[in-house]
Protein backbone atom coordinates (compact mmCIF):
# COMPACT_ATOMS: atom_id res chain seq x y z
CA UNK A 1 -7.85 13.56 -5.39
CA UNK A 2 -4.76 11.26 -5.87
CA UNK A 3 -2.45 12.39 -3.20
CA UNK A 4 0.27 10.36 -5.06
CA UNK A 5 0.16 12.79 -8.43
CA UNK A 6 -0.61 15.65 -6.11
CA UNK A 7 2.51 15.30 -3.95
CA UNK A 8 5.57 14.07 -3.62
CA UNK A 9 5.90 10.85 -1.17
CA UNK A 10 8.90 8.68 -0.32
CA UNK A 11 7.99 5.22 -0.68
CA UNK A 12 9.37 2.05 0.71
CA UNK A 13 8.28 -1.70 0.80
CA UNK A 14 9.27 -4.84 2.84
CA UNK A 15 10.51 -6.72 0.14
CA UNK A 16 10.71 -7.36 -3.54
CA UNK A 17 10.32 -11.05 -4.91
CA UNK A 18 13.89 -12.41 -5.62
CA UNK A 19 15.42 -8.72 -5.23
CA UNK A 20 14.84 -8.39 -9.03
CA UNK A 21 13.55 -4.16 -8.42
CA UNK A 22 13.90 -4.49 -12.75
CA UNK A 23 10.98 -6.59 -13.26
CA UNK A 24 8.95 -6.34 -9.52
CA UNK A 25 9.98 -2.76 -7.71
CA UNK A 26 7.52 -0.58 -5.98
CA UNK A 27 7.36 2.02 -9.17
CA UNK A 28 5.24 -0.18 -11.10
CA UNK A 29 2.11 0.36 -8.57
CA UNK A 30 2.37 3.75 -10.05
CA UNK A 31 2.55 3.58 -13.85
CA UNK A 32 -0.68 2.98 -14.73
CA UNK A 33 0.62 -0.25 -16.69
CA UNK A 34 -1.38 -3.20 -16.28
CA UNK A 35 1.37 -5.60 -16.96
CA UNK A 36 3.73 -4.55 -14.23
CA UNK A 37 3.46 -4.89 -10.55
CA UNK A 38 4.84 -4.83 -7.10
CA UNK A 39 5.83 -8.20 -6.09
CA UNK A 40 7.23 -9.31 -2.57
CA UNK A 41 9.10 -11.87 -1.31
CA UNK A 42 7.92 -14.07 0.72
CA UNK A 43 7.27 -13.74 4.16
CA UNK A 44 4.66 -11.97 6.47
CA UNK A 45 3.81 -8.98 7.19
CA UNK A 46 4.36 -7.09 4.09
CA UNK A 47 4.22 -3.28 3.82
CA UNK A 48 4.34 -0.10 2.01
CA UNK A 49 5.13 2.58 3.68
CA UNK A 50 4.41 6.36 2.07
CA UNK A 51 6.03 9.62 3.61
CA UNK A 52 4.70 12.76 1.97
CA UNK A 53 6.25 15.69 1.88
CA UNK A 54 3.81 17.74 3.92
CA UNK A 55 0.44 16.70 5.99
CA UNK A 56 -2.37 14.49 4.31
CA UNK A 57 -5.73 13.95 5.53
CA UNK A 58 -6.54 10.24 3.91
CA UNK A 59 -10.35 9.33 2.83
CA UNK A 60 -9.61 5.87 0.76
CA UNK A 61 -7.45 3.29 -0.36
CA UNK A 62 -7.41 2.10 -3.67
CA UNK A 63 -5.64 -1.26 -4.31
CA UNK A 64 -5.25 -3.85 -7.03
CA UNK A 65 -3.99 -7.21 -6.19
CA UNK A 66 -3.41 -10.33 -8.50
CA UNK A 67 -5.78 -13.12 -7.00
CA UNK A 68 -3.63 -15.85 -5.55
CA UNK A 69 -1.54 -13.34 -4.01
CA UNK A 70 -3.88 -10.44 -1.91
CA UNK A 71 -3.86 -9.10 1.29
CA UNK A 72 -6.10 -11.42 3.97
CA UNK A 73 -6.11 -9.42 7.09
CA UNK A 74 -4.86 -5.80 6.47
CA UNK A 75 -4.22 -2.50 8.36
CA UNK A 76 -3.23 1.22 8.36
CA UNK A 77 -0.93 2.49 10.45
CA UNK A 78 -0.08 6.55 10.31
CA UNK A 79 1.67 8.78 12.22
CA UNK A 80 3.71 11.85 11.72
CA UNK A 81 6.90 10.22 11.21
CA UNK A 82 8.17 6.45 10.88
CA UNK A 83 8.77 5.88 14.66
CA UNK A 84 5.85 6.94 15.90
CA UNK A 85 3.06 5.39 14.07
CA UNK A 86 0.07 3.80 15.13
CA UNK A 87 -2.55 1.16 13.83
CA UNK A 88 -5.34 3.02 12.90
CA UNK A 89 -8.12 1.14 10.68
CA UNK A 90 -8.13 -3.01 9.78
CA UNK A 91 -9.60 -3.57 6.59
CA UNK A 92 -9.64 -7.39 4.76
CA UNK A 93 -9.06 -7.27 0.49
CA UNK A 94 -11.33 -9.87 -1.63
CA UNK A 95 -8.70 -12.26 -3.51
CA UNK A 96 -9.58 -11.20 -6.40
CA UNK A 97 -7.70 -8.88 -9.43
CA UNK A 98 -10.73 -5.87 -9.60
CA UNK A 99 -9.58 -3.10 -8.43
CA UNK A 100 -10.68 -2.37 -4.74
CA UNK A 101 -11.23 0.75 -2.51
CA UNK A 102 -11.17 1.01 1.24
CA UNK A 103 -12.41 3.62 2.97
CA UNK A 104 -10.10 5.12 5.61
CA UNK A 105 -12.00 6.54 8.69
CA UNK A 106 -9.64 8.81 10.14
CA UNK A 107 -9.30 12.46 10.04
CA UNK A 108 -6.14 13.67 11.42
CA UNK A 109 -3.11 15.18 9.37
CA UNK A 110 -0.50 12.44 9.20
CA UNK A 111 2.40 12.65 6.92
CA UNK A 112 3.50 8.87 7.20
CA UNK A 113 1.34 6.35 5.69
CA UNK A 114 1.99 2.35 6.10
CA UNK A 115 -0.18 0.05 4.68
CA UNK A 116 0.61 -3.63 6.82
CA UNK A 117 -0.49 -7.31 4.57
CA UNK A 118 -0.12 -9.49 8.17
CA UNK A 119 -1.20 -12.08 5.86
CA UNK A 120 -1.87 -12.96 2.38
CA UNK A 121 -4.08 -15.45 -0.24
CA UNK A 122 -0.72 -16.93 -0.63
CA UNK A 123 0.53 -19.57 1.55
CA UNK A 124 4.25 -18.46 1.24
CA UNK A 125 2.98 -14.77 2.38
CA UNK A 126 3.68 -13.39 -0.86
CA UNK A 127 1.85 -10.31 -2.05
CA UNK A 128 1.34 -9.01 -5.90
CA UNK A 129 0.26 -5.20 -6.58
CA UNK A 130 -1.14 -3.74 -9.90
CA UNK A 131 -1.89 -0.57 -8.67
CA UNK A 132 -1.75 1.54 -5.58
CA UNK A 133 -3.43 5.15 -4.87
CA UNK A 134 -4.59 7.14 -2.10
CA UNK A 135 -7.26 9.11 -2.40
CA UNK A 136 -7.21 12.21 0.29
CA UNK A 137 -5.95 16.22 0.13
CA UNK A 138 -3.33 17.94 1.61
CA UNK A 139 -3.63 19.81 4.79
């Protein structure tokens, strides 16, 4: 289940691309439109970080980056708040646009989620995102 229509969670990101939030904001990983996108600035890392309103137990990732501009060496940290999380699974996106899943192999309740781009297809560091879920339940 899509813990990201199932519950509410405060996101955040590093950056977006020229500050423009109109045209490259975090929302549009999350409306389904595949003509919008997240886009950062440049500069590594990049993240997203996700705080849910109550405990999650994560099983995947689902991501979908425009080639050029992907994740090369990736992580997850969680915790159960921003200060105190830790790195829990690496995980290294194809640069290519399909849409991609990563399995998370972790079983504990967090309720912070931060997904870390240390480096990216791009040679500025810049990262593009179609779409963004997380598959899991709440605890």
């Amino acid at each position: 289940m899509s813990l990201l229509n199932a519950s509410c969670a405060q996101i955040s990101v590093s950056s977006v691309l020229n500050r423009d939030v109109k045209q490259y904001g975090k929302k549009f990983m999350f409306d389904d439109d595949d003509d919008t996108c997240w886009n950062s600035d440049q500069g590594s890392p990049q993240w997203v970080t996700l705080a849910f309103s109550c405990p999650v137990r994560i099983e995947a990732l689902r991501l979908q980056f425009q080639g050029g501009f992907a994740g090369k060496v990736c992580w997850i940290e969680s915790g159960p708040s921003r200060d105190s999380l830790q790195k829990v699974n690496e995980f290294y996106p194809e640069d290519i646009n399909s849409l991609q899943r990563f399995d998370v192999p972790y079983e504990s309740p967090v309720s912070v989620l931060r997904i870390v781009f240390n480096s990216s297809s791009d040679f500025f560091g810049r990262i593009t995102i179609y779409k963004l879920d997380v598959l899991g339940e709440a605890v």
